[in-house]
Protein backbone atom coordinates (compact mmCIF):
# COMPACT_ATOMS: atom_id res chain seq x y z
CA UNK A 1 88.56 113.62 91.97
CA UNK A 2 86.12 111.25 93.84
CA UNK A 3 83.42 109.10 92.08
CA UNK A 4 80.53 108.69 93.97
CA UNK A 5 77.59 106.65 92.97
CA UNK A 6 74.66 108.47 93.81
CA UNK A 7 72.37 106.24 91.35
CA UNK A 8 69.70 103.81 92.36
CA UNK A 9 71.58 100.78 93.35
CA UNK A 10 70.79 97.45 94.95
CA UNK A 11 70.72 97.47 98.92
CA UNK A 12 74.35 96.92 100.18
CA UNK A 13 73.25 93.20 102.04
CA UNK A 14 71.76 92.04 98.52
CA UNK A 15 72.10 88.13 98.14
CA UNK A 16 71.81 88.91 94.25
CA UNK A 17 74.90 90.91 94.36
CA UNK A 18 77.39 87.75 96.03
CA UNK A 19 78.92 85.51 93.66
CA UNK A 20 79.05 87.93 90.79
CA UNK A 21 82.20 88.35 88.64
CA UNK A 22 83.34 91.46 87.19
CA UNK A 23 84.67 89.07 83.86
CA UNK A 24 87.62 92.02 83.63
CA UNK A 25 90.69 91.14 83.50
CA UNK A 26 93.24 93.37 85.29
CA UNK A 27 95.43 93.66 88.86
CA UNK A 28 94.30 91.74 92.14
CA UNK A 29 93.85 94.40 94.56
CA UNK A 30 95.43 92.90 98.29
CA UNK A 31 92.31 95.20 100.47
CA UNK A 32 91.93 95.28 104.15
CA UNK A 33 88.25 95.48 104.96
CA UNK A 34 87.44 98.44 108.06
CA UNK A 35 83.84 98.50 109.30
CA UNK A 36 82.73 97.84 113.26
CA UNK A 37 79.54 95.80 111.77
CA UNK A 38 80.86 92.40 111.53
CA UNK A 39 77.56 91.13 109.34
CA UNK A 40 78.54 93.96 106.71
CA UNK A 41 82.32 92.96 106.83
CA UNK A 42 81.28 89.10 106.43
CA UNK A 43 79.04 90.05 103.37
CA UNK A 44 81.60 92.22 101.86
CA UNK A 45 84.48 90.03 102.30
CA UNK A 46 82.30 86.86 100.53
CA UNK A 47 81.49 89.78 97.41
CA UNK A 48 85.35 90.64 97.12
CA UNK A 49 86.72 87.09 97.38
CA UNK A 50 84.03 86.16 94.96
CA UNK A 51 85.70 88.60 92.34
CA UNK A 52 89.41 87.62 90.96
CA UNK A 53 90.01 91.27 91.47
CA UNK A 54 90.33 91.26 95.36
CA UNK A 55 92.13 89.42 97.70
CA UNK A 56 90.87 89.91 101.14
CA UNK A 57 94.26 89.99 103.26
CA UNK A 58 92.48 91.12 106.94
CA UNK A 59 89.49 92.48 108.71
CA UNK A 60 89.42 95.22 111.21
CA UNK A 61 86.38 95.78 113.51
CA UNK A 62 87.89 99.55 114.73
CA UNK A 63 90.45 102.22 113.76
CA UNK A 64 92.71 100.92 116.70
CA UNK A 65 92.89 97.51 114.95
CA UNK A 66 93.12 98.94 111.25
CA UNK A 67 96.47 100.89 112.59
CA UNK A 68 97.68 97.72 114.05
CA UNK A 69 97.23 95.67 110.80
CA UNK A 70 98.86 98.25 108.62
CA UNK A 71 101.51 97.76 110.72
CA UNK A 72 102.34 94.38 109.32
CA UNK A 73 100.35 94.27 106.47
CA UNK A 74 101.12 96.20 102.97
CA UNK A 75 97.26 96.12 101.03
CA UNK A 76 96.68 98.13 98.06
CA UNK A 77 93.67 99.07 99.25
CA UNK A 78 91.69 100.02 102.36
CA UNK A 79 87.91 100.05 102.39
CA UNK A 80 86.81 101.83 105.45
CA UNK A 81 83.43 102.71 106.64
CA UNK A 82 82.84 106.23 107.91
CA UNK A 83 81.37 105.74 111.39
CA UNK A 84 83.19 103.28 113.73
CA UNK A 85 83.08 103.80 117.44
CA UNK A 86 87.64 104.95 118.03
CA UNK A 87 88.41 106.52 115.23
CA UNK A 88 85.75 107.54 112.14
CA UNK A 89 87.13 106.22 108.40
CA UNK A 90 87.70 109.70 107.42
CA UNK A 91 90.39 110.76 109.72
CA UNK A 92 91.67 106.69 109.09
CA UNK A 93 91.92 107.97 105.35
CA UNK A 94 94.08 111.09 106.30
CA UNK A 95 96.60 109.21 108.31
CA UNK A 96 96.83 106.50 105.58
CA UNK A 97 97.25 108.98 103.15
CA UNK A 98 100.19 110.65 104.74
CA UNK A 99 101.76 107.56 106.50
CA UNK A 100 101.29 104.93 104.11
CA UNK A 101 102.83 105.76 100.36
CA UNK A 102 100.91 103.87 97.72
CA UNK A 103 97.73 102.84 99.71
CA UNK A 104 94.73 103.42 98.25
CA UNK A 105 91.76 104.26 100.33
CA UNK A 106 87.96 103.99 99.27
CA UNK A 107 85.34 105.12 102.35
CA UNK A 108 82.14 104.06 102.56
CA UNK A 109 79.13 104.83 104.59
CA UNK A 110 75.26 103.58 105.28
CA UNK A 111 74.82 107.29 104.47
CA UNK A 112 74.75 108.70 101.46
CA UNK A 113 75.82 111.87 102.28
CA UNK A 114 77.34 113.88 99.60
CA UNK A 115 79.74 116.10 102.14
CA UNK A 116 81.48 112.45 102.95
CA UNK A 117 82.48 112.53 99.14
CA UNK A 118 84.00 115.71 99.46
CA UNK A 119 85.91 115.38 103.11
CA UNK A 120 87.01 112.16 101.62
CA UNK A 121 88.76 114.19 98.64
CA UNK A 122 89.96 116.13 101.38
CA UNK A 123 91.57 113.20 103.15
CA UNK A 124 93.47 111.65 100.26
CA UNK A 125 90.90 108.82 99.72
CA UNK A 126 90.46 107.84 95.79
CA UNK A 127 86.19 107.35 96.57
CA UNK A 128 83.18 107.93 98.74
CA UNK A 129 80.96 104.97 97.66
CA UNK A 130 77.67 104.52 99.57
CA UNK A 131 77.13 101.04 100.92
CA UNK A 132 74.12 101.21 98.94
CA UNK A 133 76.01 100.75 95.33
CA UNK A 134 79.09 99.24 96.77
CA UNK A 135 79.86 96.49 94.32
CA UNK A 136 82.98 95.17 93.02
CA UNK A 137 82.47 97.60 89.54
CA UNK A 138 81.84 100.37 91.61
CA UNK A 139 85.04 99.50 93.88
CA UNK A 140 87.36 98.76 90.51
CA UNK A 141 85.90 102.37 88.38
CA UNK A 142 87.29 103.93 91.62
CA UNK A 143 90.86 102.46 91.45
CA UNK A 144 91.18 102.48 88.28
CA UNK A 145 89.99 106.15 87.90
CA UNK A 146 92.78 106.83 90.52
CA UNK A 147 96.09 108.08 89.97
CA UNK A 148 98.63 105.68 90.38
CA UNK A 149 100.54 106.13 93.97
């Protein structure tokens, strides 16, 4: 089952939220970072490596590129944003899902849509999180609320 956060959150570009530590201890997650807005991927990245709980392996700015780097790459998890101009982060989810055995994908979206929560159930991701409460709790309650692949 998904775990959305529909609660009031800070804005996903919030200076307050960079820099803070989760102060859990637990697994470093390896996570490739999907989104076609390279000011969200930059402030995202800087929030992850911040945390002891993420290592930021790669970037992709499209579906093509997210493809290429799973190719070569092994992450744990895959954060991918919903709307990106090849190939949306839903049907990225799917293919990861079936192609990629213990990959772990969490989709995220400017909207906070509550049918991207369930299509994302649908295609094997562990979370819909809108960018509005992403934060590195919000990322680590979905993984660790997720079966183990």
């Amino acid at each position: 089952m998904l775990a959305p956060c529909y609660g009031p959150a800070e804005p996903c570009y919030s200076a307050s939220m960079q820099g803070r530590k989760t102060g859990r201890p637990g697994p470093t997650y390896r996570t490739l970072l999907v989104d076609d807005d390279p000011l969200f991927r930059d402030w995202l990245r800087s929030l992850l490596e911040a945390s002891e709980s993420f290592d930021v392996m790669a970037e992709a700015g499209d579906g093509g590129e997210c493809l290429c780097l799973l190719d070569t790459l092994t992450p744990d998890v895959v954060v991918l944003d919903v709307n990106m101009p090849d190939r949306d982060g839903l049907e990225l989810a799917g293919y990861i899902s079936a192609n990629c055995p213990g990959v772990r994908t969490i989709v995220v979206s400017s909207h906070d849509d509550r049918v991207y929560s369930r299509l994302a159930a649908l295609e094997g991701a562990v979370a819909f999180i809108p960018k509005s409460c992403l934060s590195v709790s919000s990322l680590l309650q979905s993984l660790q609320a997720a079966p183990v692949l």
